[in-house]
C-alpha atoms as a PDB file:
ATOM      1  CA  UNK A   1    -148.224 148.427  99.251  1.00  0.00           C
ATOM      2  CA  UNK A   2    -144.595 149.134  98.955  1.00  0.00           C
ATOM      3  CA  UNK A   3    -142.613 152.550  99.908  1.00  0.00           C
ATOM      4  CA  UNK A   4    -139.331 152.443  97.581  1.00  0.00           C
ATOM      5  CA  UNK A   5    -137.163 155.054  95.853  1.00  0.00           C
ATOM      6  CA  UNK A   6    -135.322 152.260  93.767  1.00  0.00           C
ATOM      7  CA  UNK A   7    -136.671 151.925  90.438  1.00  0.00           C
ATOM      8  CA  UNK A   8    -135.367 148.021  90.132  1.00  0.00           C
ATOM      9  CA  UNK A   9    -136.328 147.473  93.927  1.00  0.00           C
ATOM     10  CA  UNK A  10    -139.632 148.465  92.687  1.00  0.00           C
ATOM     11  CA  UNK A  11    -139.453 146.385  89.572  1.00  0.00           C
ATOM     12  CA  UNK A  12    -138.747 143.376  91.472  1.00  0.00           C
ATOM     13  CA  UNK A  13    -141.601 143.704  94.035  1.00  0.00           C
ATOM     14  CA  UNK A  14    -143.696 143.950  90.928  1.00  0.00           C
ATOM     15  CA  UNK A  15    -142.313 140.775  89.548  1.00  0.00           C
ATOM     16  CA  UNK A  16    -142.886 139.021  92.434  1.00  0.00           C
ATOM     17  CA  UNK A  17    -146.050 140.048  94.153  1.00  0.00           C
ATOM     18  CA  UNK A  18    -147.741 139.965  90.615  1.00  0.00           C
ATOM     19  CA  UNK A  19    -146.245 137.012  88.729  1.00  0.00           C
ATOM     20  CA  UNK A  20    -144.523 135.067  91.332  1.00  0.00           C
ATOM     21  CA  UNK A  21    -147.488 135.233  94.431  1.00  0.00           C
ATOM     22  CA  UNK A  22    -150.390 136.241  92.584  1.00  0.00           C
ATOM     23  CA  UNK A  23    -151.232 139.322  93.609  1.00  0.00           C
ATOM     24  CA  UNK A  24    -151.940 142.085  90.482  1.00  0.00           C
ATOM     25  CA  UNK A  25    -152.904 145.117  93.097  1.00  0.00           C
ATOM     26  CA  UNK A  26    -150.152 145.829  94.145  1.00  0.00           C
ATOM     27  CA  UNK A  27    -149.713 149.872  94.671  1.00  0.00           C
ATOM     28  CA  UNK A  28    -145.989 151.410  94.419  1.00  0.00           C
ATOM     29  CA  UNK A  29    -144.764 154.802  95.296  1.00  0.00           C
ATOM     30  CA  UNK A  30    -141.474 156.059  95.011  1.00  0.00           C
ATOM     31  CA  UNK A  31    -140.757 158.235  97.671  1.00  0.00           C
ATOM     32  CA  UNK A  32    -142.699 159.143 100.969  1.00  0.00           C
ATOM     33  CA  UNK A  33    -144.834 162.288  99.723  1.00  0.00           C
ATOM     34  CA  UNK A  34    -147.917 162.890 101.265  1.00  0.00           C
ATOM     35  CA  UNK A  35    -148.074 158.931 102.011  1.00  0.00           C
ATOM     36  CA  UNK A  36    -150.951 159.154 104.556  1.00  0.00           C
ATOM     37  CA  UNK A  37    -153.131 161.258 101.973  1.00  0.00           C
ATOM     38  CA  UNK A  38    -151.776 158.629  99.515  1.00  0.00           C
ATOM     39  CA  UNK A  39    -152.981 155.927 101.417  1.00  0.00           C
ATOM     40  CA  UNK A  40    -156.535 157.599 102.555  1.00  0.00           C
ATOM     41  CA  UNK A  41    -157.361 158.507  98.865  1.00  0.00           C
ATOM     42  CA  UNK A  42    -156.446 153.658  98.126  1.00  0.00           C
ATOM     43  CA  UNK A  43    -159.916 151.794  97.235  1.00  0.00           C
ATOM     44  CA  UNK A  44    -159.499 149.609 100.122  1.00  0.00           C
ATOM     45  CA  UNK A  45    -156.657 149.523 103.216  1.00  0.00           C
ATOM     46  CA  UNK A  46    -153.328 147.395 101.988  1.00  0.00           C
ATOM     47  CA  UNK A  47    -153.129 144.092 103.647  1.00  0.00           C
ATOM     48  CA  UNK A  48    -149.370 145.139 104.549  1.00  0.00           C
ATOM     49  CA  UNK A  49    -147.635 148.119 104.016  1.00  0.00           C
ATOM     50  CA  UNK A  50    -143.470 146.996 103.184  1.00  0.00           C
ATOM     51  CA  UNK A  51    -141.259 150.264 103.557  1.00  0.00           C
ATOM     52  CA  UNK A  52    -137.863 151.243 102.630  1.00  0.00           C
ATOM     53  CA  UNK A  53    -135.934 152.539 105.186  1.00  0.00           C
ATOM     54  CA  UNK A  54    -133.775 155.205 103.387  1.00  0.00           C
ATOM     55  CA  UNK A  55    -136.628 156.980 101.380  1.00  0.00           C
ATOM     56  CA  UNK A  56    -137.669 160.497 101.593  1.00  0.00           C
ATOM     57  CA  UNK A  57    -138.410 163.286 102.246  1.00  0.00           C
ATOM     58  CA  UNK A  58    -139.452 160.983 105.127  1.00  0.00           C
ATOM     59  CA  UNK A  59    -137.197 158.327 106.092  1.00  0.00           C
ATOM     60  CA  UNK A  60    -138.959 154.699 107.256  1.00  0.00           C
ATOM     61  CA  UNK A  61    -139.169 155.555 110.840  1.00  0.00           C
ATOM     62  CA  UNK A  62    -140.876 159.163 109.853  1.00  0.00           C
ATOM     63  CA  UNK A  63    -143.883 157.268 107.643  1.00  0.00           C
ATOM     64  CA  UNK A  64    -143.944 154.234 110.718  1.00  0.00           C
ATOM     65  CA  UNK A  65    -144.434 157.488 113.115  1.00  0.00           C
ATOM     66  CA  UNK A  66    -146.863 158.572 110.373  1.00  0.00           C
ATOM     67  CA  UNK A  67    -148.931 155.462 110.211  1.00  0.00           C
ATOM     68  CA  UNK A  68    -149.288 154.567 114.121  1.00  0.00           C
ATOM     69  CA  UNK A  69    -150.635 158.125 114.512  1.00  0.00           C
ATOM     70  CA  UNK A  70    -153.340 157.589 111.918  1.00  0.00           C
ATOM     71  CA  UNK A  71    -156.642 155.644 113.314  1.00  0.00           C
ATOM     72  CA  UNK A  72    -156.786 154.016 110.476  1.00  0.00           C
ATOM     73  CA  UNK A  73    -153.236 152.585 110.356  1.00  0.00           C
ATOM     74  CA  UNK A  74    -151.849 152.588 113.794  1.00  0.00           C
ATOM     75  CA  UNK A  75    -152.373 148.317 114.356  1.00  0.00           C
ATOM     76  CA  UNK A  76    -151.260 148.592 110.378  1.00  0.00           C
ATOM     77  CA  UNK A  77    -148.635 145.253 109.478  1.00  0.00           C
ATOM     78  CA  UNK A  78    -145.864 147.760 108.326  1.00  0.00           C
ATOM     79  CA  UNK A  79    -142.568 145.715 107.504  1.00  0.00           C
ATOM     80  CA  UNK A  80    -139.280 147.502 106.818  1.00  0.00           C
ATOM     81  CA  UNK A  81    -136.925 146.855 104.067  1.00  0.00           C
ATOM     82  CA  UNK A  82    -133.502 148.024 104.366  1.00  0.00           C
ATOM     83  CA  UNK A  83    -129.912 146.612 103.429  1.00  0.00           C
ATOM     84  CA  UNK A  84    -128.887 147.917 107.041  1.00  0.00           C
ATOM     85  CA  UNK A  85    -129.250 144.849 108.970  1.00  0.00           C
ATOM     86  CA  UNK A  86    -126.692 144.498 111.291  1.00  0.00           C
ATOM     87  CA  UNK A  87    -128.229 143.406 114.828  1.00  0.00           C
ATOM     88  CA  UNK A  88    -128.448 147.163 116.359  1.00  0.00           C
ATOM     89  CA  UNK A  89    -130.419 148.243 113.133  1.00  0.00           C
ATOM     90  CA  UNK A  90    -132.391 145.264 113.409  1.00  0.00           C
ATOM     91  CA  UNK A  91    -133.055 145.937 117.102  1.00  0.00           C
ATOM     92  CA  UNK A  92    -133.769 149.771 116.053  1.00  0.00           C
ATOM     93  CA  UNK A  93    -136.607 148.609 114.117  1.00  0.00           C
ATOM     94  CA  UNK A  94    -138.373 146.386 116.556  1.00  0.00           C
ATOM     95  CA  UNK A  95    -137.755 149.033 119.565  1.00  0.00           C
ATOM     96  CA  UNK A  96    -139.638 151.441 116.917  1.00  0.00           C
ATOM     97  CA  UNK A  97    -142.894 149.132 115.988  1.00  0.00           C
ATOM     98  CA  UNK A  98    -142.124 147.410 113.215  1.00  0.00           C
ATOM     99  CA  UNK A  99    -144.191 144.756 112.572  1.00  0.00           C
ATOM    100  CA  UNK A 100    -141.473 142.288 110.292  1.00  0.00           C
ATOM    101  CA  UNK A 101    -138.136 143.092 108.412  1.00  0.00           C
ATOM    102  CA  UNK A 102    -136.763 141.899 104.890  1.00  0.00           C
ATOM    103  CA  UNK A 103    -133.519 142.427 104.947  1.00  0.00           C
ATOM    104  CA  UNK A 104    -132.181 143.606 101.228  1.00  0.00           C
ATOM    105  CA  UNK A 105    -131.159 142.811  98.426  1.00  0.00           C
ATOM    106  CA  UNK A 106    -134.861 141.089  97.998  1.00  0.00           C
ATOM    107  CA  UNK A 107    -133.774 137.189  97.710  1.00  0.00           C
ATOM    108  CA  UNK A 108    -136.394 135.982  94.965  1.00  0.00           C
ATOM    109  CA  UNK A 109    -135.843 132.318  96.517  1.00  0.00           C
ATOM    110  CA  UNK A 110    -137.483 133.216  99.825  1.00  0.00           C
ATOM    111  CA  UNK A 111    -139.403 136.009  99.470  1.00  0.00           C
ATOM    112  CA  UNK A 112    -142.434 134.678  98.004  1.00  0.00           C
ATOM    113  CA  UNK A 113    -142.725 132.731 101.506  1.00  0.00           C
ATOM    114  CA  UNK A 114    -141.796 135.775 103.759  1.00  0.00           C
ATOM    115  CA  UNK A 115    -144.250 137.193 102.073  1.00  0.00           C
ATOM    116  CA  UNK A 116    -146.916 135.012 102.458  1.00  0.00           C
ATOM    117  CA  UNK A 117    -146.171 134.225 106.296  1.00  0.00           C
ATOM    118  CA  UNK A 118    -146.603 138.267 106.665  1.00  0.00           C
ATOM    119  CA  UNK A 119    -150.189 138.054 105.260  1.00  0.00           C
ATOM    120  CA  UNK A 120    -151.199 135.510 107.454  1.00  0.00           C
ATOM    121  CA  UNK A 121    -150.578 137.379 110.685  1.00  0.00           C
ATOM    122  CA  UNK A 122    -146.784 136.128 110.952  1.00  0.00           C
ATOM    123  CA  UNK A 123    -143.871 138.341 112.512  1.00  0.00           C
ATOM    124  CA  UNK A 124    -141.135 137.751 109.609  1.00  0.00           C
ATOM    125  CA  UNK A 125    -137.419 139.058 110.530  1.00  0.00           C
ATOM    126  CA  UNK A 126    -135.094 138.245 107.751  1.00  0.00           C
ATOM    127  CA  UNK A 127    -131.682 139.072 107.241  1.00  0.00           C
ATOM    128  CA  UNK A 128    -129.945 137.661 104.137  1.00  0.00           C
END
């Protein structure tokens, strides 16, 4: 699942999850409305939940806060996405609970891999 308020972010992560890594199911939602009823009403649990940082009406931290207060979600992989990734925002994150970062713009050349190491239980902090 990915948390992103930029239409071509979004287009991108659709590109790749579907085309590039193989993965059609890929659920998108543009701002941070009512994500935990969002996420409670999903088929099944995501496998990762990727978030941009500077949504709203709650910001990244707000729906991380969110998520580790649900039962269902609070040992959830939740990775941040964000174009602020100087070492204090990067240490921000961690000190919060973020499981991974991918630092943006989204860098088609790598993140198929990132992607794929955060699936298999891998902590992933990249910064372009």
């Amino acid at each position: 699942m990915y948390i992103e308020d930029d239409v071509l972010s979004r287009q991108i992560a659709q590109i790749l999850f579907s085309r590039v890594l193989g993965y059609p199911n890929l659920t998108l939602y543009e701002n941070s409305t009512d994500i935990v009823k969002r996420l409670d009403s999903l088929p099944q649990r995501p496998a990762a939940i990727f978030v941009d940082i500077q949504i709203g009406p709650q910001d990244g931290y707000e729906v991380l806060k969110m998520l580790r207060s649900h039962p269902d979600y609070r040992t959830a992989t939740v990775i941040a996405m964000t174009a602020n990734v100087m070492s204090h925002d990067v240490e921000k994150l961690r000190e919060a609970g973020f499981n991974g970062l991918i630092g943006k713009p989204i860098m088609q050349d790598v993140f198929p891999e990132l992607v794929t190491k955060i699936l298999a239980g891998e902590q992933v902090w990249y910064v372009p």
